[in-house]
PDB file of N, CA and C in Angstrom:
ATOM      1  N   UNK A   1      62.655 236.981  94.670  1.00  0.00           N
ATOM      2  CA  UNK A   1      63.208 235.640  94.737  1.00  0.00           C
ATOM      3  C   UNK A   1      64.082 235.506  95.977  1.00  0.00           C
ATOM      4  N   UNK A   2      64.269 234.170  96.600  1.00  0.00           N
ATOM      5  CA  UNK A   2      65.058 234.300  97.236  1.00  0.00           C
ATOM      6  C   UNK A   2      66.646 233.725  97.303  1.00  0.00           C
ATOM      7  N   UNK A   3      67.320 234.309  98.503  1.00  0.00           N
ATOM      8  CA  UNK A   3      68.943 233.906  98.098  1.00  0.00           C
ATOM      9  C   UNK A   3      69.133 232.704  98.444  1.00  0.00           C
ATOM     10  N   UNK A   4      70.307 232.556  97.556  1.00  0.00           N
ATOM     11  CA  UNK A   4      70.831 230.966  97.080  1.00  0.00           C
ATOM     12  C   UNK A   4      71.614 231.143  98.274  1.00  0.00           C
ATOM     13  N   UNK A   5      71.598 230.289  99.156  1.00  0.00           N
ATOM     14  CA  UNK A   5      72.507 229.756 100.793  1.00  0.00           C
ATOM     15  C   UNK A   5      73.677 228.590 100.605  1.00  0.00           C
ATOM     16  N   UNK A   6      73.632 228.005  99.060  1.00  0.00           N
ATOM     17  CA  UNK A   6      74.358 227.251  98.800  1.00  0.00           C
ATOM     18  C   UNK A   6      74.773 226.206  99.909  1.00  0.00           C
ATOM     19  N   UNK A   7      73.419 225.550 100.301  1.00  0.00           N
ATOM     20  CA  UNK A   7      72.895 224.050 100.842  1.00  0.00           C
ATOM     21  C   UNK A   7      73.758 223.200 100.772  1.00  0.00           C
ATOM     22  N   UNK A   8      73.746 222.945  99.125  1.00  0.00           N
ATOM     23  CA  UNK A   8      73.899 221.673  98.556  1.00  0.00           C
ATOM     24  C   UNK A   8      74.823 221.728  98.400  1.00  0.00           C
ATOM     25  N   UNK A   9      76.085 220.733  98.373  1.00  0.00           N
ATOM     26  CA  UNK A   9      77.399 220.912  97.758  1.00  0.00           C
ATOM     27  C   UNK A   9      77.824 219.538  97.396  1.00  0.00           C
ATOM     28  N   UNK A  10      78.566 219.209  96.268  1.00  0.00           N
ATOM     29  CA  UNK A  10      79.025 218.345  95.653  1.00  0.00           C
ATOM     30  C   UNK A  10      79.963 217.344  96.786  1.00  0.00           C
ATOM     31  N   UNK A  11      79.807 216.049  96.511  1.00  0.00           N
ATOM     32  CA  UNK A  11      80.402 215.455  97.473  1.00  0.00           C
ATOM     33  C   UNK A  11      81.085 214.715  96.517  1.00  0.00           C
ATOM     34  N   UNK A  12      82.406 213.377  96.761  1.00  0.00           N
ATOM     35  CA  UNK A  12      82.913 212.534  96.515  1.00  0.00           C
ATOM     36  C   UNK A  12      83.237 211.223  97.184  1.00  0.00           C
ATOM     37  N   UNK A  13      82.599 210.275  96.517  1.00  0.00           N
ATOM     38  CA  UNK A  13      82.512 209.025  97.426  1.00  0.00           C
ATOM     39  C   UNK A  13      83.506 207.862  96.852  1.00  0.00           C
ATOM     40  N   UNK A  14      84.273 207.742  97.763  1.00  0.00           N
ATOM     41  CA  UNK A  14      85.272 206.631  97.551  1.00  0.00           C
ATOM     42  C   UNK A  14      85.456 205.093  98.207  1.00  0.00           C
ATOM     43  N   UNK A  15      85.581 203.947  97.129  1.00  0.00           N
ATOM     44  CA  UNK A  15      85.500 202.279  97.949  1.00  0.00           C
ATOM     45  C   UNK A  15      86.261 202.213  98.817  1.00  0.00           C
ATOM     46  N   UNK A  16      85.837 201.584  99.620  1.00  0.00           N
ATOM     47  CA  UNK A  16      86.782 200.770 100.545  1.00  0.00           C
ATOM     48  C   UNK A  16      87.345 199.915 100.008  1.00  0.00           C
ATOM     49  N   UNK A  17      87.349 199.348  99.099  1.00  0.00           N
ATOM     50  CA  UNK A  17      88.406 198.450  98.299  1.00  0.00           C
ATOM     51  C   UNK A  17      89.808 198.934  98.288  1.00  0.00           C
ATOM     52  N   UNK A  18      90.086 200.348  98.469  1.00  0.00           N
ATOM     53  CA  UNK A  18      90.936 200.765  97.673  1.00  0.00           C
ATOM     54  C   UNK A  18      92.470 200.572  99.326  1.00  0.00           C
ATOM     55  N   UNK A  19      91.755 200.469 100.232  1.00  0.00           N
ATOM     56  CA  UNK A  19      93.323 199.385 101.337  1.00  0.00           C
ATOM     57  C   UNK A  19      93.230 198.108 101.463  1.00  0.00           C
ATOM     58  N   UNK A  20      92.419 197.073 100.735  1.00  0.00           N
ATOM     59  CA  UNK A  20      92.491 195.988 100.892  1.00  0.00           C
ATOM     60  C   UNK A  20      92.967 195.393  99.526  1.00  0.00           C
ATOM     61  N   UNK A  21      93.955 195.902  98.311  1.00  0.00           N
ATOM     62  CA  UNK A  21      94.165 195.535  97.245  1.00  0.00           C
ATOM     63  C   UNK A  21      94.585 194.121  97.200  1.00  0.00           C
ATOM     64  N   UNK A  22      95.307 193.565  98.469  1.00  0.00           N
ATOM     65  CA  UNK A  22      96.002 192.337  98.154  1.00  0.00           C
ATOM     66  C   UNK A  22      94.736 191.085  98.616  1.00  0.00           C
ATOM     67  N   UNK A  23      93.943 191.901  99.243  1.00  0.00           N
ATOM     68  CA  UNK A  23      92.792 190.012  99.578  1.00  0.00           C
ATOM     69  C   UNK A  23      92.079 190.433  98.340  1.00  0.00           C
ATOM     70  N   UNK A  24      91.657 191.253  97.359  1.00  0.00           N
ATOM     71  CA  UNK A  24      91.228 191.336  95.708  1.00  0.00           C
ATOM     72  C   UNK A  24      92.006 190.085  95.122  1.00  0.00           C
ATOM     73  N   UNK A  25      91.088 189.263  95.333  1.00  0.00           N
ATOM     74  CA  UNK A  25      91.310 187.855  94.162  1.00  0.00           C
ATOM     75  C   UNK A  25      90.219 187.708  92.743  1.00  0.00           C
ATOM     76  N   UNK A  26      89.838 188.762  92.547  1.00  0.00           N
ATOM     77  CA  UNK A  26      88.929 188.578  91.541  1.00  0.00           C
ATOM     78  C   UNK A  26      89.592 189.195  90.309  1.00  0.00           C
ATOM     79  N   UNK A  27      89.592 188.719  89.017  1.00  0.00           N
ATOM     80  CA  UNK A  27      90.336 188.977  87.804  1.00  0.00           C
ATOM     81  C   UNK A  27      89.770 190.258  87.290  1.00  0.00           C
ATOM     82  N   UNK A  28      89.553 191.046  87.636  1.00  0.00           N
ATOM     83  CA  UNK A  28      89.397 192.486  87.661  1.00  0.00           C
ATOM     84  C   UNK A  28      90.653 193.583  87.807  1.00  0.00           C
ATOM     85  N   UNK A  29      91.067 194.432  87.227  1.00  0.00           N
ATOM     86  CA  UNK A  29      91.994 194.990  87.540  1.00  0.00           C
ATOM     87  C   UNK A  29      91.999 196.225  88.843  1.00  0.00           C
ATOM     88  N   UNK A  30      93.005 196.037  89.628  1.00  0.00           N
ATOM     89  CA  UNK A  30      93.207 196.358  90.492  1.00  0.00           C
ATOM     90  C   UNK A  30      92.596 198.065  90.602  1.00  0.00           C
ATOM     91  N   UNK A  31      92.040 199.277  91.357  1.00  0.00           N
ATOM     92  CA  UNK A  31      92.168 200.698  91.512  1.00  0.00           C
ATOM     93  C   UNK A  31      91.340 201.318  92.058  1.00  0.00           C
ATOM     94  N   UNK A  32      91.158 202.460  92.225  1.00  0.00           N
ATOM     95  CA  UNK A  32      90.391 203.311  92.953  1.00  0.00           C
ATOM     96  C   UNK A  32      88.902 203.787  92.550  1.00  0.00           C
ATOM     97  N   UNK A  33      87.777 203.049  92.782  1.00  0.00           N
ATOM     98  CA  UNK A  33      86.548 203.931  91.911  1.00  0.00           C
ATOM     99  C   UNK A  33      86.017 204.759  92.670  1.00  0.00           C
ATOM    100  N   UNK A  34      85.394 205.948  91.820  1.00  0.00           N
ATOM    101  CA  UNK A  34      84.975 206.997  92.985  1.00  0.00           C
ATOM    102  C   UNK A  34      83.416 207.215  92.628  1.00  0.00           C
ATOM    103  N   UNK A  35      82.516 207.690  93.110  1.00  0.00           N
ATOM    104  CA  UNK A  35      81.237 208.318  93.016  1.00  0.00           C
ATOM    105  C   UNK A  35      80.958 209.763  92.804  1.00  0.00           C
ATOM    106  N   UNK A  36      79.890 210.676  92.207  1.00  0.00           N
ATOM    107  CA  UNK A  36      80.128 211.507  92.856  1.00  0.00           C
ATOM    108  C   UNK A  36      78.718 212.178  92.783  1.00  0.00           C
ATOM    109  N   UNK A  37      78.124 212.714  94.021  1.00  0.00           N
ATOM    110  CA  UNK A  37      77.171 212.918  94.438  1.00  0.00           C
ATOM    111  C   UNK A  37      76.804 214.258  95.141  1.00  0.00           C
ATOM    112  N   UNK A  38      75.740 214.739  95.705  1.00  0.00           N
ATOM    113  CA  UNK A  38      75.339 216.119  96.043  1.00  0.00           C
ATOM    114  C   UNK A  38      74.486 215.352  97.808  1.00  0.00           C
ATOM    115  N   UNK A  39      74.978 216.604  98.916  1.00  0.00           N
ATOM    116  CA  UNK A  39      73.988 216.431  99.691  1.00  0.00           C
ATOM    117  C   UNK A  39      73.710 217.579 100.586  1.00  0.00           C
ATOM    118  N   UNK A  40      73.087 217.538 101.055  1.00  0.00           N
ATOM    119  CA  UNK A  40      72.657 218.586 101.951  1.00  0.00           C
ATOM    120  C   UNK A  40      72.975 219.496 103.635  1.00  0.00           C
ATOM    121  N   UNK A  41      73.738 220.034 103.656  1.00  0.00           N
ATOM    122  CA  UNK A  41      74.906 220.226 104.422  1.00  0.00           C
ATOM    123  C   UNK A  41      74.373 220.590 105.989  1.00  0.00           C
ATOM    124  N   UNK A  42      73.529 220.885 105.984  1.00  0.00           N
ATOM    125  CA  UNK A  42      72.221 221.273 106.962  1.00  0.00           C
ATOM    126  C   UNK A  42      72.049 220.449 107.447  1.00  0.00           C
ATOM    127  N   UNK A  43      70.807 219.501 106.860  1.00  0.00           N
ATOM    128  CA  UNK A  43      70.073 218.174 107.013  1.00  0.00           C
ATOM    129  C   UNK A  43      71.434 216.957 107.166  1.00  0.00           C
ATOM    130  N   UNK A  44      72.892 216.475 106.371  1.00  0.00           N
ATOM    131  CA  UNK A  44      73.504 215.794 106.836  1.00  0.00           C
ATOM    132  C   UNK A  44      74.664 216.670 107.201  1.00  0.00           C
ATOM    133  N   UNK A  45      75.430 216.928 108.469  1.00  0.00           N
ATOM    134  CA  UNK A  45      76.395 217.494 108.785  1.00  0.00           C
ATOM    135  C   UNK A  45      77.617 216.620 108.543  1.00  0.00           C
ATOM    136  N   UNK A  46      77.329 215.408 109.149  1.00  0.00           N
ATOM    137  CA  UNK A  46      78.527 214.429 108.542  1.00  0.00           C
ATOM    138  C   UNK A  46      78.749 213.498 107.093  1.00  0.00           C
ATOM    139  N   UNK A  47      79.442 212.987 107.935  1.00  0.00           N
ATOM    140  CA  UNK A  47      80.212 212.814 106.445  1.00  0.00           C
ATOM    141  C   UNK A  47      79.365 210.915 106.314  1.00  0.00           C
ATOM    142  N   UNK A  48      79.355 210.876 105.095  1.00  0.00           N
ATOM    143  CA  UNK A  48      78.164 209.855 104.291  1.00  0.00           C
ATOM    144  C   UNK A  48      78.870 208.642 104.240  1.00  0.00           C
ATOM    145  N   UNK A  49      78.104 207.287 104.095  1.00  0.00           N
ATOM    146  CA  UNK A  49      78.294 206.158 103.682  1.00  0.00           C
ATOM    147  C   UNK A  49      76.927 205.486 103.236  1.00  0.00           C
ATOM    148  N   UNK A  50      77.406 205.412 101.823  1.00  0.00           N
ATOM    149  CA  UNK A  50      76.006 204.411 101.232  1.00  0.00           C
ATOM    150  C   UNK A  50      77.084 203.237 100.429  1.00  0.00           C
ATOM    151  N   UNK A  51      76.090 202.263 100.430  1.00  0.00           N
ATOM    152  CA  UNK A  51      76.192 200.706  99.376  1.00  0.00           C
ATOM    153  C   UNK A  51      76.044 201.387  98.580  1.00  0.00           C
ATOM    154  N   UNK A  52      77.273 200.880  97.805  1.00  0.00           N
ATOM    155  CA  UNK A  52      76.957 201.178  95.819  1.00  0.00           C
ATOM    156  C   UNK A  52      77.794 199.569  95.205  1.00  0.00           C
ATOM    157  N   UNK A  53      77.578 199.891  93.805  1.00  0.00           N
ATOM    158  CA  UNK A  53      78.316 198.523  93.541  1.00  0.00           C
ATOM    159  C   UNK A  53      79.981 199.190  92.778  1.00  0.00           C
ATOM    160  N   UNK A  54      80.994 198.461  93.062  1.00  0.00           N
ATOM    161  CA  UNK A  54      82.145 199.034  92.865  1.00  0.00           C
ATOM    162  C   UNK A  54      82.434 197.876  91.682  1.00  0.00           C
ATOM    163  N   UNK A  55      83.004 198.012  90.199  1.00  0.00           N
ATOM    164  CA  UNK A  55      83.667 197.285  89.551  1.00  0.00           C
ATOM    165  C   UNK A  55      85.001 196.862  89.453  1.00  0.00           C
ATOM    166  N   UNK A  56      85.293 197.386  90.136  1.00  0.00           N
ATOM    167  CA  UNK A  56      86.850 196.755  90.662  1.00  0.00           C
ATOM    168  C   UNK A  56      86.828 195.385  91.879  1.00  0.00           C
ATOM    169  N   UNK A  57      85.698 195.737  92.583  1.00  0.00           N
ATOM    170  CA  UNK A  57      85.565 194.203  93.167  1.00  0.00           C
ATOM    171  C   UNK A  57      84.558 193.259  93.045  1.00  0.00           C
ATOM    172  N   UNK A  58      83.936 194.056  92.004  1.00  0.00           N
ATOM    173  CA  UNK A  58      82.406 193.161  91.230  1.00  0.00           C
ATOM    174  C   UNK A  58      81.439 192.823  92.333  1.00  0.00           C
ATOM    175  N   UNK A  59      80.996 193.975  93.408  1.00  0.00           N
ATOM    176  CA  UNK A  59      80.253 193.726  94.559  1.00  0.00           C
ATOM    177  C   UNK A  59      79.809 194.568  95.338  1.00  0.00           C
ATOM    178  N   UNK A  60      78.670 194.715  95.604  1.00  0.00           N
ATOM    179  CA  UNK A  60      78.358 196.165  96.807  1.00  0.00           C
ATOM    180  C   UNK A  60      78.933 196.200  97.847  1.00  0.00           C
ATOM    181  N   UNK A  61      79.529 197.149  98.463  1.00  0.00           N
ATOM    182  CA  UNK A  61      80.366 197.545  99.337  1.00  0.00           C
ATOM    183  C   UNK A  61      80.153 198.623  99.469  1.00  0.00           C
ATOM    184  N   UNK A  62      80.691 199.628 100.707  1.00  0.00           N
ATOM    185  CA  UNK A  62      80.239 200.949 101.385  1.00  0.00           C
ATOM    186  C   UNK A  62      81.554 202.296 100.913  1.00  0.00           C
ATOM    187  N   UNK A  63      80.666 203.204 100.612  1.00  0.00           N
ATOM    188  CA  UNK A  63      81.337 203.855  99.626  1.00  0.00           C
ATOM    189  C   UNK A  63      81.694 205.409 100.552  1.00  0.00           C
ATOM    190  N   UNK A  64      82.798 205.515 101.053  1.00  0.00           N
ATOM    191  CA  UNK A  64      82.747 206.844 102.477  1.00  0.00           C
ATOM    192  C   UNK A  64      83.014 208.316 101.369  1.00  0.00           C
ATOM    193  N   UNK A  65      82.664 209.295 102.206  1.00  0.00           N
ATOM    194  CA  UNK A  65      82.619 210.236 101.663  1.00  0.00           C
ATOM    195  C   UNK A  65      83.870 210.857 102.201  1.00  0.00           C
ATOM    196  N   UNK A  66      84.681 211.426 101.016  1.00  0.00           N
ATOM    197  CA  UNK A  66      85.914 211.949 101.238  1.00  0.00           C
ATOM    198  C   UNK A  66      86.078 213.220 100.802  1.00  0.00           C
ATOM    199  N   UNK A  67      87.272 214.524 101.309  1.00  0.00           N
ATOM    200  CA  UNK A  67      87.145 215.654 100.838  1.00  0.00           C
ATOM    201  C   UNK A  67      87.720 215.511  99.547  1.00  0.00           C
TER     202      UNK A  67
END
């Protein structure tokens, strides 16, 4: 078999919502949502941004990858 190179590693993806709390006019309560996802350290060296939908601002927005 061969050895595990440990590729893949767990990532954490956090809104951008979370410095713009005061233009949040939507009756949602205010905070931080996070994601959390796996990628490939090889194939992406940097650091990630995908659309997801965040419930704190009831809307897709870009979700950065943080340590």
């Amino acid at each position: 078999m061969g050895k595990n190179k440990q590729t893949r590693i767990t990532i954490t993806l956090e809104c951008e919502c979370r410095n713009d709390k005061k233009n949040n006019k939507t009756k949602r309560k205010n905070g931080i949502f996070r994601y959390t996802s796996c990628k490939n350290k090889k194939n992406t060296p940097n650091r990630i941004e995908i659309n997801k939908f965040c419930p704190y601002c009831n809307c897709h927005k870009k979700f950065k990858e943080i340590k």
